[in-house]
Protein backbone atom coordinates (compact mmCIF):
# COMPACT_ATOMS: atom_id res chain seq x y z
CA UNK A 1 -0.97 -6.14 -9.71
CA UNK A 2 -2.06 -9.78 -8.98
CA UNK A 3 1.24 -11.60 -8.21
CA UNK A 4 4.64 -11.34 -7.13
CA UNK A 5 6.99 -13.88 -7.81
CA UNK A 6 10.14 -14.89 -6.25
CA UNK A 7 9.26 -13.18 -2.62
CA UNK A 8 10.10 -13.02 1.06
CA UNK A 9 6.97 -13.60 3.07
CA UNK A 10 7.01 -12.46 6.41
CA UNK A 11 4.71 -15.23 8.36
CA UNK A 12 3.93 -12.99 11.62
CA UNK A 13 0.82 -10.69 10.69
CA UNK A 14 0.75 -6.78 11.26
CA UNK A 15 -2.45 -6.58 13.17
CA UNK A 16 -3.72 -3.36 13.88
CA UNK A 17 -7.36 -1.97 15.62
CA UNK A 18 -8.59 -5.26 17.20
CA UNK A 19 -7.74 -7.04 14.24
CA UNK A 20 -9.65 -4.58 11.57
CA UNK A 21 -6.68 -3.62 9.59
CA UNK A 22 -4.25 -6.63 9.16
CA UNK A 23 -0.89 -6.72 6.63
CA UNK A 24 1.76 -9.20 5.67
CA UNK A 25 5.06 -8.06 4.76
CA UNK A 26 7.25 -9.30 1.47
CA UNK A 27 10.25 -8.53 0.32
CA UNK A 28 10.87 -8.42 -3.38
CA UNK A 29 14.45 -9.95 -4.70
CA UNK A 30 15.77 -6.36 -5.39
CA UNK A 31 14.93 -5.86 -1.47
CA UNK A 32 11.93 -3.49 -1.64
CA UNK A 33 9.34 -3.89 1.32
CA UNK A 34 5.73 -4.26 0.47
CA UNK A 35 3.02 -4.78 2.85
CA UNK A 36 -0.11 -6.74 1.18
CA UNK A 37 -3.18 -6.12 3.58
CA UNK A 38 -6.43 -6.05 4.39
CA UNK A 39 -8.92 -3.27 6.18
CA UNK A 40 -12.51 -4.02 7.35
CA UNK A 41 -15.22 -1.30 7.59
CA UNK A 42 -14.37 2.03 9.91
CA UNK A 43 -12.04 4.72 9.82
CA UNK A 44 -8.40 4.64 11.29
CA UNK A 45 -5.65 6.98 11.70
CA UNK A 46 -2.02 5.79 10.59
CA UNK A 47 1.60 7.37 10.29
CA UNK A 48 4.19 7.29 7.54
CA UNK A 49 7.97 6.82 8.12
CA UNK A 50 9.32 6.54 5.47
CA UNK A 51 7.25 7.90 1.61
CA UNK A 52 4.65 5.36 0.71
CA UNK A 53 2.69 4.50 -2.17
CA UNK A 54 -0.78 2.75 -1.80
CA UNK A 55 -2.25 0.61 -4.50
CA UNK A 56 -6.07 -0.18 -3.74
CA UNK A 57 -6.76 -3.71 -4.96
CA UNK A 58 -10.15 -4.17 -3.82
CA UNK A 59 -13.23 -2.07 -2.41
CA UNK A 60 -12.44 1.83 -1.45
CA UNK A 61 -10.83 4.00 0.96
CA UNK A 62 -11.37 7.95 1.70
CA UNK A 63 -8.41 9.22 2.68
CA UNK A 64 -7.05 12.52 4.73
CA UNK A 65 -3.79 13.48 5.06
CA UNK A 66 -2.53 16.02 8.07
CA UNK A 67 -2.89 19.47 7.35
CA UNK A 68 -5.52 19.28 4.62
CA UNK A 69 -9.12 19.73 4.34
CA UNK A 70 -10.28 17.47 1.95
CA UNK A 71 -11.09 13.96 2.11
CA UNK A 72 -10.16 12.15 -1.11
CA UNK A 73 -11.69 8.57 -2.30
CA UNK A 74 -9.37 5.84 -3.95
CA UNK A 75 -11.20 3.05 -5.62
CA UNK A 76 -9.99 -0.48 -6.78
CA UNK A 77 -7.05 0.04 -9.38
CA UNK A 78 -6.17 3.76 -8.31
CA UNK A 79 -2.84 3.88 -6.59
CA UNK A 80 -2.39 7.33 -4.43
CA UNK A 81 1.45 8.52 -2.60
CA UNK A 82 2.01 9.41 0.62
CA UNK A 83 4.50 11.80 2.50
CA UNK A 84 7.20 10.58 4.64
CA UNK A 85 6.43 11.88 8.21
CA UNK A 86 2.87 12.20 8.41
CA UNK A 87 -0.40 11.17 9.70
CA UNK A 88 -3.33 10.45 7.64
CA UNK A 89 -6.95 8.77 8.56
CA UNK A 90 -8.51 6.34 6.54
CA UNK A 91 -12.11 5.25 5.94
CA UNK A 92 -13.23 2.46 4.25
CA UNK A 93 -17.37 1.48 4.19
CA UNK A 94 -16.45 -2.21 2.91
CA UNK A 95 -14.02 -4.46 3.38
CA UNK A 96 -10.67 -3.39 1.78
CA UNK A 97 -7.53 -4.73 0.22
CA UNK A 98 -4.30 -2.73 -0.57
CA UNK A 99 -0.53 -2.93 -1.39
CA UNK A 100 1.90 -0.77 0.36
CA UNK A 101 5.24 0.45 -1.19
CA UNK A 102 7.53 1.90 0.84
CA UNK A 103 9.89 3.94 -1.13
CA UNK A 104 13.41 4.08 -0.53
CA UNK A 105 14.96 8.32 0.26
């Protein structure tokens, strides 16, 4: 996933921890959201409303959702879903770039 044509661009950033993790969000014609962001080194904690799936585009993220154990590693290309209602922490040890798709119930 390099491109998306014929987008929405939300201007105003999603700016999160002091700036660390920051997002843009576009809409594609059909009306899906995406966020398109980026997440410097540390580990952050984040909630789902809605199902999401992330695509990592560059670097790597551990990841560990609520109610489990086990912390799971995503590298560039892997794309990993996420459950509506949740929390889940993130760490990243480089700098970080992912897509978010939020997924329609």
């Amino acid at each position: 996933m390099e491109s998306f044509e014929n987008c929405k661009v939300i201007t105003k950033a999603n700016i999160y921890f002091d700036g660390n993790v920051q997002s843009r969000t576009i809409y594609l014609p059909n009306g899906e959201r995406k966020t398109l962001g980026v997440i410097l080194p540390g580990e952050y904690e984040f909630g789902t409303g809605v199902p999401e799936i992330m695509d990592i585009i560059s670097g790597m993220a551990q990841i560990l959702i609520a109610g489990t154990e086990d912390w799971k590693s995503y590298a560039q290309g892997v794309s990993f879903p996420l459950p509506a209602n949740t929390k889940f922490k993130m760490k990243c040890n480089e700098v970080t770039e992912y897509v978010c798709s939020y997924i329609s119930e």
